[in-house]
Every structure is written in C-alpha cells, then in structure tokens.
Protein backbone atom coordinates (compact mmCIF):
# COMPACT_ATOMS: atom_id res chain seq x y z
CA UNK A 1 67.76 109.96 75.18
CA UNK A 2 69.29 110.53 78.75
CA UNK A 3 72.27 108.66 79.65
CA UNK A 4 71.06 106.41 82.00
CA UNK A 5 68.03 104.97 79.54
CA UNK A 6 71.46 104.36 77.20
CA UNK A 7 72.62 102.22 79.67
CA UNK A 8 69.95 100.40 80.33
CA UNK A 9 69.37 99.55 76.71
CA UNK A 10 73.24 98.00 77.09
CA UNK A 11 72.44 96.26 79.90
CA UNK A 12 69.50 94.19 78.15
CA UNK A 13 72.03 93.73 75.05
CA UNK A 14 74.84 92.83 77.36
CA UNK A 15 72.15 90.26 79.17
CA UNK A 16 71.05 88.45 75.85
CA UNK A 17 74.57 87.98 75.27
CA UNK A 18 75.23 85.96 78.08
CA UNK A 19 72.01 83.70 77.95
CA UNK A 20 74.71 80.60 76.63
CA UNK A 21 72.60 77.99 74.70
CA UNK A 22 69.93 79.24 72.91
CA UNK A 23 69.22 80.07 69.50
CA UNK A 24 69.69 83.62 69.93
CA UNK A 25 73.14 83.26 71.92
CA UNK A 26 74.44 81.57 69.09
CA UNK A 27 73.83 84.10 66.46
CA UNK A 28 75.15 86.77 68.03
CA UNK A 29 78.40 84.88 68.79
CA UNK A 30 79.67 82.21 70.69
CA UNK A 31 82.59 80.90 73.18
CA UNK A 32 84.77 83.94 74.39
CA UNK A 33 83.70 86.33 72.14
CA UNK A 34 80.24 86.10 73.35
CA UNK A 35 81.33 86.93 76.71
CA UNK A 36 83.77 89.52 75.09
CA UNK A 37 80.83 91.55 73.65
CA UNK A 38 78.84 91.32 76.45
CA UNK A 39 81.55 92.92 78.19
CA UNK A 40 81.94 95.44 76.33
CA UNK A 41 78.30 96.29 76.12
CA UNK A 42 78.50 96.29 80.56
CA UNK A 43 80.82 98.33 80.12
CA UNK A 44 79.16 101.01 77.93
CA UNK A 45 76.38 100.39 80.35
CA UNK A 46 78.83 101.01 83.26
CA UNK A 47 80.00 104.65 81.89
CA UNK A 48 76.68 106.02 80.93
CA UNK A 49 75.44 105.19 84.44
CA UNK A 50 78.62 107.30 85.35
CA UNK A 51 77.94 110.21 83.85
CA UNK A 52 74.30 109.97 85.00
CA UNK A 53 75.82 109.94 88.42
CA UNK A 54 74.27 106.73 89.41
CA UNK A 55 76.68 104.83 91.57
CA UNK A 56 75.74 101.83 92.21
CA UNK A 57 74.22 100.61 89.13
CA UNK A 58 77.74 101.65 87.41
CA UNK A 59 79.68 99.66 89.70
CA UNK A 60 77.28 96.65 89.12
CA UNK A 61 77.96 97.15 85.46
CA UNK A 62 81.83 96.68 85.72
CA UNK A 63 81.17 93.63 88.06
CA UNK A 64 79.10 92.15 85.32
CA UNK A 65 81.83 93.09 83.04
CA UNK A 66 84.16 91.81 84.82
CA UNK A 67 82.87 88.29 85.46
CA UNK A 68 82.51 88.21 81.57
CA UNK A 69 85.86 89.48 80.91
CA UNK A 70 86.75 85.71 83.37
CA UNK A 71 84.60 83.96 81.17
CA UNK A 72 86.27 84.92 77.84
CA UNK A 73 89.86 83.92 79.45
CA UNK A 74 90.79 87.32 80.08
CA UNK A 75 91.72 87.81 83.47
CA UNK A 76 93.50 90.97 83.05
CA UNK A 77 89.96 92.77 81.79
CA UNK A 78 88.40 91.13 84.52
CA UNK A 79 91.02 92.30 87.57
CA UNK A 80 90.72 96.01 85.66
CA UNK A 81 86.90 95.81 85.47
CA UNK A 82 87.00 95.12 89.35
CA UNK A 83 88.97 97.81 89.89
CA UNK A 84 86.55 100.43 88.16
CA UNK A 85 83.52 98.80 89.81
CA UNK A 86 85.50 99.83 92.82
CA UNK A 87 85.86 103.39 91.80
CA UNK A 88 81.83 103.45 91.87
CA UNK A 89 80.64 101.52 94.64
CA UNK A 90 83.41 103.26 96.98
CA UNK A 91 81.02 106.86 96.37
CA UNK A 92 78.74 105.36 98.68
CA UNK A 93 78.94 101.25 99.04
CA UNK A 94 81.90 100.52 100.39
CA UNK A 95 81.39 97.28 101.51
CA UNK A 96 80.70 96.10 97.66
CA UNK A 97 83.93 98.16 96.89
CA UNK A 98 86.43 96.25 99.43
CA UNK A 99 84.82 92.73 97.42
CA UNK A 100 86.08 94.26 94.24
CA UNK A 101 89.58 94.91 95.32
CA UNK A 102 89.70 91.96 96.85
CA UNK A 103 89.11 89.79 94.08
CA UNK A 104 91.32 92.07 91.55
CA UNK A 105 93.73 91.82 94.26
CA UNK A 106 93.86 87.89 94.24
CA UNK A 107 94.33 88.44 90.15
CA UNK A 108 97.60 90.75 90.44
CA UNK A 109 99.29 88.77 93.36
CA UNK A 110 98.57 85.62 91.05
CA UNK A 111 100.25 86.86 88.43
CA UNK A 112 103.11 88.49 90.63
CA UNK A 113 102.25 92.28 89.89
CA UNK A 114 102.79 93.54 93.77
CA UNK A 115 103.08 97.02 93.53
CA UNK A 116 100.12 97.28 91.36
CA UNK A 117 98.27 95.03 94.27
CA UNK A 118 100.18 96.73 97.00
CA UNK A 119 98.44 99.95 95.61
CA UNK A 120 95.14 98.83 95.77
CA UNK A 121 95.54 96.88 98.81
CA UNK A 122 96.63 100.44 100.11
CA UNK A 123 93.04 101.88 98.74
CA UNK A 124 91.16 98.78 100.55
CA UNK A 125 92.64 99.95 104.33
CA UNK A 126 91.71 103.87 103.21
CA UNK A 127 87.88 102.13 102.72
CA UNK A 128 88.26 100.11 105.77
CA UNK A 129 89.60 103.15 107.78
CA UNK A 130 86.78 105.24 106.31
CA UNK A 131 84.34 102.99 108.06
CA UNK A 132 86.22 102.62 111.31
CA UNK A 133 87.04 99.38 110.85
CA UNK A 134 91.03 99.94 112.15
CA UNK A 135 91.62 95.83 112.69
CA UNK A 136 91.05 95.36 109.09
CA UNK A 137 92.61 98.79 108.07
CA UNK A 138 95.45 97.52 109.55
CA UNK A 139 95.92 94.19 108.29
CA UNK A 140 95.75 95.87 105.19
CA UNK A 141 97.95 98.47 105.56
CA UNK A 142 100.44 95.50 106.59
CA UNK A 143 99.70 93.55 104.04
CA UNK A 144 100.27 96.36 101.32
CA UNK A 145 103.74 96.92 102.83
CA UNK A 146 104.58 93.21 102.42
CA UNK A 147 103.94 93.71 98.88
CA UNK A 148 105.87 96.53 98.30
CA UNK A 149 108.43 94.93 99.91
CA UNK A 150 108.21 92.37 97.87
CA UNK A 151 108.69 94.33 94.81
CA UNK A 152 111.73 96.37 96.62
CA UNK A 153 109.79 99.16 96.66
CA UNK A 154 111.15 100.16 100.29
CA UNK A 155 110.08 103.59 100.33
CA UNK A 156 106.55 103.12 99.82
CA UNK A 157 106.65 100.08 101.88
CA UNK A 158 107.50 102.65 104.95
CA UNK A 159 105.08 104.81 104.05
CA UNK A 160 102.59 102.26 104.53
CA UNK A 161 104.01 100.95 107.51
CA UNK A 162 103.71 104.69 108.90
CA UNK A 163 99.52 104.21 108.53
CA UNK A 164 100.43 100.55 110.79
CA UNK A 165 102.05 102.61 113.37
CA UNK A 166 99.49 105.32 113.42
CA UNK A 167 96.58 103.07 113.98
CA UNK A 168 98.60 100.87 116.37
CA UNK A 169 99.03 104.19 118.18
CA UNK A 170 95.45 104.74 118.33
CA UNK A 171 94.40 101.33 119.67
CA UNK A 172 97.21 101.33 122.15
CA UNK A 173 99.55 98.92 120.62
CA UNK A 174 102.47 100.85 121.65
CA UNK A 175 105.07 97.99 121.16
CA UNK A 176 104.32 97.40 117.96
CA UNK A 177 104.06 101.35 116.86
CA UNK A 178 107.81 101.40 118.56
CA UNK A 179 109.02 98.55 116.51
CA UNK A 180 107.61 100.25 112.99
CA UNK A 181 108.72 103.63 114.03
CA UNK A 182 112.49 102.28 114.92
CA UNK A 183 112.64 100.20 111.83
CA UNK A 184 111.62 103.12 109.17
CA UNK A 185 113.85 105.44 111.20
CA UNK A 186 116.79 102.65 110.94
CA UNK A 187 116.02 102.25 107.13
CA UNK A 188 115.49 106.52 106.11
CA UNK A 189 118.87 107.83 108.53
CA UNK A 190 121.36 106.95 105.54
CA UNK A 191 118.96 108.28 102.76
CA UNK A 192 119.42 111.84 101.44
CA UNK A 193 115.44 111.89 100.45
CA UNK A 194 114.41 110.38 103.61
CA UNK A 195 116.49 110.91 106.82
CA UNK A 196 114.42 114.04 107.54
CA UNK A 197 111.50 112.38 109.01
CA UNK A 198 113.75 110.70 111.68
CA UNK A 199 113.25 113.05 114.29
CA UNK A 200 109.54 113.03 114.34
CA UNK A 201 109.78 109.03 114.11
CA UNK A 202 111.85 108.72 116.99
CA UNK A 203 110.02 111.67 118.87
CA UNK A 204 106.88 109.36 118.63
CA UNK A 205 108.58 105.81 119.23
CA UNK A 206 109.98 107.61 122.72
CA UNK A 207 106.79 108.94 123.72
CA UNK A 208 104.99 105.57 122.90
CA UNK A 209 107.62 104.25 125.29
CA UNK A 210 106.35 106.74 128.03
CA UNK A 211 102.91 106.41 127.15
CA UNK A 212 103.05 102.46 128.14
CA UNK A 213 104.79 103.49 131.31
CA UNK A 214 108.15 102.65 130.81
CA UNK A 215 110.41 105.08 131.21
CA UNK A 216 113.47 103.25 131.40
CA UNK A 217 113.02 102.36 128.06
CA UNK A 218 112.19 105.66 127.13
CA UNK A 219 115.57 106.92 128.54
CA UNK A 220 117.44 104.03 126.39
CA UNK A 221 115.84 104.37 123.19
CA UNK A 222 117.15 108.27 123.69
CA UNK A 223 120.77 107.18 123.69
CA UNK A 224 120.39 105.04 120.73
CA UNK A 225 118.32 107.72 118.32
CA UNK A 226 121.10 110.27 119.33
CA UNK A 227 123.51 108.02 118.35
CA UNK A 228 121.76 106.77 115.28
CA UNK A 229 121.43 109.88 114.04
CA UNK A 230 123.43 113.07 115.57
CA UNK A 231 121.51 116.06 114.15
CA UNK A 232 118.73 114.61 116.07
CA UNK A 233 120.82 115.77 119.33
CA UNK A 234 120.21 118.95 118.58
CA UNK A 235 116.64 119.19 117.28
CA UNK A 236 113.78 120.75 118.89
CA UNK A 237 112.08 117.13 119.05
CA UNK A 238 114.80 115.53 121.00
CA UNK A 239 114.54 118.31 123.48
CA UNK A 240 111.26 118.00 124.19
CA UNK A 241 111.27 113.90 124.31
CA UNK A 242 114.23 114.54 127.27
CA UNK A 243 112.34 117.31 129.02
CA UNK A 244 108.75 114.80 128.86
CA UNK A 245 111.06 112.06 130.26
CA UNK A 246 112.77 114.18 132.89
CA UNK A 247 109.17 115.96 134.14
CA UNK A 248 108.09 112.05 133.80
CA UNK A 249 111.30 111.15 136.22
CA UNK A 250 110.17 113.80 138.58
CA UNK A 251 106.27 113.24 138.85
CA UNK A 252 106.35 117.16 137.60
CA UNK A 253 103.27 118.18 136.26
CA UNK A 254 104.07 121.68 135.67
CA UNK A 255 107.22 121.18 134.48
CA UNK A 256 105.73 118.94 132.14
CA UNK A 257 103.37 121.46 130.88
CA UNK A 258 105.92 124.35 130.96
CA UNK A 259 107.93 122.07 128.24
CA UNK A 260 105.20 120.66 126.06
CA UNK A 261 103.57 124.43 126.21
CA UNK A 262 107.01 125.57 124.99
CA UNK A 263 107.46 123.22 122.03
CA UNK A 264 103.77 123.77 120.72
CA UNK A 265 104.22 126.94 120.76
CA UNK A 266 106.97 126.99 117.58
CA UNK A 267 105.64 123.70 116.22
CA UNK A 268 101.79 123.10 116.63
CA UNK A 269 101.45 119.48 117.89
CA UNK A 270 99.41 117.05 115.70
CA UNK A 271 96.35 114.85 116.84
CA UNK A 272 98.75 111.40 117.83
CA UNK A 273 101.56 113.64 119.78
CA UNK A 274 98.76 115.26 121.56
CA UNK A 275 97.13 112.03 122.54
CA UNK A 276 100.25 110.40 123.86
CA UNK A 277 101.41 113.56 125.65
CA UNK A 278 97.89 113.33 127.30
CA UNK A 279 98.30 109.58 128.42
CA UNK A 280 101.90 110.50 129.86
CA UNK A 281 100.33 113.15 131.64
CA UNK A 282 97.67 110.70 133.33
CA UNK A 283 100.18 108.52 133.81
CA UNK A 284 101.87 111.52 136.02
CA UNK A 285 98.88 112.71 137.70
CA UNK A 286 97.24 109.06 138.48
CA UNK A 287 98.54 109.43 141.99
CA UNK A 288 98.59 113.32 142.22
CA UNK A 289 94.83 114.50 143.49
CA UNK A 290 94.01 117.96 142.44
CA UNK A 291 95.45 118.17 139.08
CA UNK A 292 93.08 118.05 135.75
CA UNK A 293 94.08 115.58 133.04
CA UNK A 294 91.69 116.72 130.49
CA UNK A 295 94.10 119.11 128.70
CA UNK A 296 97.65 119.68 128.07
C-alpha cells in the first residue's frame, strides 16, 4: 500500500474522530482525548503525505492537527503542528505557510518564548522576501529583531536588523539604512566576535549618505567612524569611502571610476555597494552631458 493511500486512510480515521456528538464519537473517546487522537492520526496522515512528496495535502494535515491539538488544551502541539504545516506548504504555497507562522507566532509571544518566535518570525520575512513582497519582509525582519531584543539576544537581533538595512537600501530608504548600519556598528566596535564587520557597515552607511545626495553628511559621518573605531582609518574601505566623497566634491567622474576600479579590483564589490556606487555616479553625471551612467 503506497504511502499516500496510508494517509488517506488516517485522514478518514482522524475525520470520524472529530465528528463531536454522535454515537460513534463517543465510543472512540471523548473531550480532549478525542481531539488528541485525532491529532495524532493528522499527523500520521501529515508524514506519509511527506514521504509521498505531496506538499500540500501534508501541510493541510498538520493544520488539521494542529487545530485539534487547540481543541484538546494543548497549545504547545498546536503552535508546533503550525510550524510543520509550514515546513510543507512553504515547498510551493507560501501564502498558506506565512498563516501558519503567524498563528504559531501569536502562541510563542503569548507565552513569552521570543527567540523561538523571533526565529520564525525571521523564516516569515525569508517567505515574504521570496515573493517580493519587501514592505512585509521588512516589517518582519523588524519585528524579529524586537524579539530578540527582547530576549537579550543582541547579536542576532543585529543580524536581523542587517536584512532591515539591506532592503531599506533597496527601496531607497537611505536614512533609515544609515541609522541601522550606525547603530550595529556602535553596538559590534567593543566586541572581540563582532567589531570586524564595522568597516563594511560604515563603508555602506557613508555611501547611503552620498547616494541621497548629501555629502556633507557623508564627510561627517567619516570623522566619527574613524574615531569610533581607528583600524578603520587605515582600511581599504575607508579609503575608498574618502576617495568616492572627494571625486563626489569634485564632480570627477574619472576620478571616481579610477578609485572604485581600484578597490574592486582586490575586493570584488557586492550587488548593494554596486548599486549605491551607481546612484552616486548619476548623481555626478546628472549635469555632465556625454558621460554613460549605465556602468561603473
């Protein structure tokens, strides 16, 4: 018998379960461990659909669980059935998937388990970035690093904040990239494990600065990352942010290319450093006819 005629033959057990009432529900068990059983017959259901590879039927399954694992007063069953019905639907379904972690979600911040809702609040913006949905990625990106925050989890509450920034980036949100960039940077400088990554934050907080035209700012936030940190002084990504802001200065679209050229050259620039050096350089050649801003 092939897995997935197993599971339906749960499913049907699982179903007579639940009809509350009748003769039939009452000799098989009644109150919570009526629901119980049919929860755990869902749930058999659930895996054999698994194993026969069929998605969406499995992640129905642990949603049927689930809601019978809420019925039998266990809420804890119910948040982790969510969860697994999750795991299915998010193979192809995802907007089924972001329901399930929402409502196991609402179950761990009840009962004051944030960094076990902070992680799957984390998985819900991966599903909304998946779709393109970066308004809602975002939000829950945020939300996820309130949560780790709330469990003083503040490493993992910058990494999250790092996605925040990266998406602000993309929509053009520069201030508020800045402000997450700055704050991470402020919070990793003293750590041993962490103060490494604050030369590419402030590298990308200064040319979010120049990619909302303000180069005075740009210039100031300099200073203070040099003096936040001094090993950034003398790292290739402080270099380059003072050469973009001094070919910036001088409307110099050569020299700006002659720099940025340089620095990719040792260290191949990502996706977001090569999209902000591209808006700086419009920004320079707006006014300058005869240049192309299509490349760096």
């Amino acid at each position: 018998m092939g897995d997935e005629v197993k599971a339906k033959e749960f499913l049907e057990k699982a179903e007579k379960r639940t009809k509350g009432g009748n003769f039939l529900g009452m000799l098989m068990g009644g109150g919570s461990s009526r629901y119980e059983d049919a929860a755990s017959d869902y749930t058999k259901a659930a895996n054999l659909f698994k194993l026969a590879k069929k998605w969406d039927a499995a992640g129905a399954a642990f949603q049927k669980a689930s809601e019978c694992y809420l019925k039998s007063g266990s809420k804890h069953d119910s948040a982790s059935s969510y969860v697994n019905a999750a795991g299915c639907y998010k193979k192809g379904n995802v907007s089924d998937a972001i329901i399930c972690l929402k409502a196991a979600i609402e179950y761990y911040t009840d009962e004051g388990r944030f960094g076990i809702a902070a992680k799957h609040q984390k998985e819900m913006a991966e599903l909304y970035e998946s779709i393109g949905d970066l308004e809602a990625a975002m939000s829950s990106y945020q939300q996820a690093a309130d949560f780790y925050d709330g469990e003083n989890s503040q490493t993992s509450a910058n990494q999250v904040l790092l996605k925040v920034a990266v998406i602000s980036t993309q929509l053009e949100r520069y201030d508020k990239a800045i402000e997450i960039y700055e704050q991470v940077a402020a919070s990793s400088v003293d750590n041993n494990l962490t103060q490494w990554g604050c030369k590419e934050y402030f590298l990308r907080a200064g040319l979010c600065y120049l990619a909302s035209d303000d180069v005075v700012s740009a210039e100031r936030s300099l200073i203070r990352y040099r003096d936040m940190q001094a090993s950034f002084a003398s790292s290739r990504e402080c270099r380059l942010l003072d050469d973009v802001i001094q070919a910036v200065r001088n409307s110099n679209v050569e020299q700006f290319t002659s720099v940025v050229a340089d620095f990719n050259n040792i260290t191949a620039l990502d996706s977001m450093k090569t999209t902000l050096l591209l808006k700086i350089k419009n920004l320079i050649t707006k006014d300058t006819p005869g240049h192309s801003d299509s490349n760096l």
